[in-house]
Protein backbone atom coordinates (compact mmCIF):
# COMPACT_ATOMS: atom_id res chain seq x y z
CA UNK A 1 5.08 -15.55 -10.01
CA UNK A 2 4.65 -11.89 -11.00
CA UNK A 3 1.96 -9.35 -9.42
CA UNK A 4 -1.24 -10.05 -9.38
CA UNK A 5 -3.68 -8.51 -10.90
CA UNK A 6 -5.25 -6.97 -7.98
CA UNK A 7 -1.59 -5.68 -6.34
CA UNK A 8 -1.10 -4.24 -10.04
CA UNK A 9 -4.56 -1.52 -10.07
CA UNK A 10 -3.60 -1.18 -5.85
CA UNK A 11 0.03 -0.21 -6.63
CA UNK A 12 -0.62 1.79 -9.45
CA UNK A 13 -2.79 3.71 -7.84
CA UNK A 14 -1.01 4.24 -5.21
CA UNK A 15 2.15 5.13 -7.15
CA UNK A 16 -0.09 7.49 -8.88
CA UNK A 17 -0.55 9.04 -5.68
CA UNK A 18 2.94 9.27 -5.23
CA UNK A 19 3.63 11.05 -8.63
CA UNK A 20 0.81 13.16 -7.86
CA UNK A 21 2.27 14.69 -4.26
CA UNK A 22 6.02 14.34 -5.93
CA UNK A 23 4.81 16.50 -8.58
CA UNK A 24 3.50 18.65 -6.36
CA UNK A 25 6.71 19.30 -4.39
CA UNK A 26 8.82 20.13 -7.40
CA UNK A 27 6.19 22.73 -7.75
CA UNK A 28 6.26 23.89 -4.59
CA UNK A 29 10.00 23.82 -4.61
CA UNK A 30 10.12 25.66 -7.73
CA UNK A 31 7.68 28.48 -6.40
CA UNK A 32 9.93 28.62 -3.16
CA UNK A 33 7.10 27.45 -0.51
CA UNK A 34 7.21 27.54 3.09
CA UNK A 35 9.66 24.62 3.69
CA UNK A 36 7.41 22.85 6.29
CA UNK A 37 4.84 23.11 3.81
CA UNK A 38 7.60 21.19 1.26
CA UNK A 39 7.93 18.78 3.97
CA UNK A 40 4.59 17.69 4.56
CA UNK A 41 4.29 17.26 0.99
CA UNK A 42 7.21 14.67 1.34
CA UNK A 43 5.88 13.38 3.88
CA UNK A 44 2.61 12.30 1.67
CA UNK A 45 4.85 11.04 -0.88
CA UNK A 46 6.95 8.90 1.39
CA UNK A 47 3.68 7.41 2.65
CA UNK A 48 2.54 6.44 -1.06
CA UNK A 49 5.82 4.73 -1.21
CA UNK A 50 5.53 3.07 2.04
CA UNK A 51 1.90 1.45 1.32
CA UNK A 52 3.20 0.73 -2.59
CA UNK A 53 5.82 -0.92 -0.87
CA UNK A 54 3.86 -2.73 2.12
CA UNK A 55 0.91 -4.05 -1.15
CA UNK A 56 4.32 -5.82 -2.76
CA UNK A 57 5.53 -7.15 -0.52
CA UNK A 58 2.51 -8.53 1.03
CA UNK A 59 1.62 -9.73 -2.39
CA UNK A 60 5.44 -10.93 -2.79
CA UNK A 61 4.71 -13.09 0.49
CA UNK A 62 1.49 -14.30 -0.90
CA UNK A 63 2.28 -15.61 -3.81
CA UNK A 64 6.50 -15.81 -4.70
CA UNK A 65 7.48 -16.83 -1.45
CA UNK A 66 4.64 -19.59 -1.10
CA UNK A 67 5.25 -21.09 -3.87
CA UNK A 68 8.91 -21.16 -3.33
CA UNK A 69 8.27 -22.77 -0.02
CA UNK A 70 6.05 -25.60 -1.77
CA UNK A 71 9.03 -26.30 -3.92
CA UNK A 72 11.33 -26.43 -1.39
CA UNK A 73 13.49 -23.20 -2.06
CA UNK A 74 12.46 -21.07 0.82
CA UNK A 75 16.52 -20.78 1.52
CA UNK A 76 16.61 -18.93 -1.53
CA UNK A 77 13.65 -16.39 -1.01
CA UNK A 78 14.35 -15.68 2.76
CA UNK A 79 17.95 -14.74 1.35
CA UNK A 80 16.37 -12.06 -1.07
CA UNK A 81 14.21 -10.48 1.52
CA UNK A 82 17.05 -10.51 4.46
CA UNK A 83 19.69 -8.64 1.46
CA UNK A 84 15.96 -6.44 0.90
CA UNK A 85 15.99 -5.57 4.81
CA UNK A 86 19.26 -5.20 4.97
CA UNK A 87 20.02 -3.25 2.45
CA UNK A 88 16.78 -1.11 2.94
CA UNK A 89 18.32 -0.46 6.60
CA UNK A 90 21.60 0.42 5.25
CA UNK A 91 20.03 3.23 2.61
CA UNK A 92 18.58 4.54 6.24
CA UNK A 93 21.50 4.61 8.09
CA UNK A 94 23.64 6.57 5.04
CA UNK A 95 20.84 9.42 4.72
CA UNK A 96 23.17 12.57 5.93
CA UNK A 97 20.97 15.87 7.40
CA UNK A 98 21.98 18.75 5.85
CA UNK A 99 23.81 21.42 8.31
CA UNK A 100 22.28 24.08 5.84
CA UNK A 101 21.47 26.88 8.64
CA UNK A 102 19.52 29.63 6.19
CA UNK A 103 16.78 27.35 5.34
CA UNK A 104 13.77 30.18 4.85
CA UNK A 105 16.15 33.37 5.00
CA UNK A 106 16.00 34.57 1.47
């Protein structure tokens, strides 16, 4: 099953939000803002990703994975969401900080 109708307006306007604060960072970036002003920018992007995220996959376990269980394939769809964890924990654990020490000293 795909998305629904109603996860499709709530995740688009959601990922709206996202391109909105996105596009606001590049802007800020470009302009060379205070970075802890660039940062809390991110931060409101990352959050629009989070609840687009948290809307599919609510509406993934909703819908998908009920039906799935119905016709006796929930093997299947528990493996896609443990390789979805798992690799969504290993994206995490690769991030490197940067050692950059002259982050505002232009």
């Amino acid at each position: 099953m795909a998305i629904t109708n109603e996860s499709r307006d709530k995740l688009k306007a959601r990922l709206s939000k996202a391109i909105g604060h996105l596009n606001a960072v590049y802007k800020m970036v470009d302009e060379q803002k205070y970075c802890i002003d660039i940062l809390n920018q991110l931060k409101a992007v990352q959050s629009a990703l989070d609840k687009s995220a948290e809307i599919m996959l609510k509406d993934h376990l909703n819908t998908c994975v009920v039906e799935a269980v119905q016709n006796n394939d929930s093997a299947r769809v528990m493996e896609e969401l443990w390789q979805l964890l798992r690799h969504s924990s290993e994206v995490d654990s690769t991030e490197t900080v940067s050692t950059k020490t002259d982050c505002c000293g232009t």
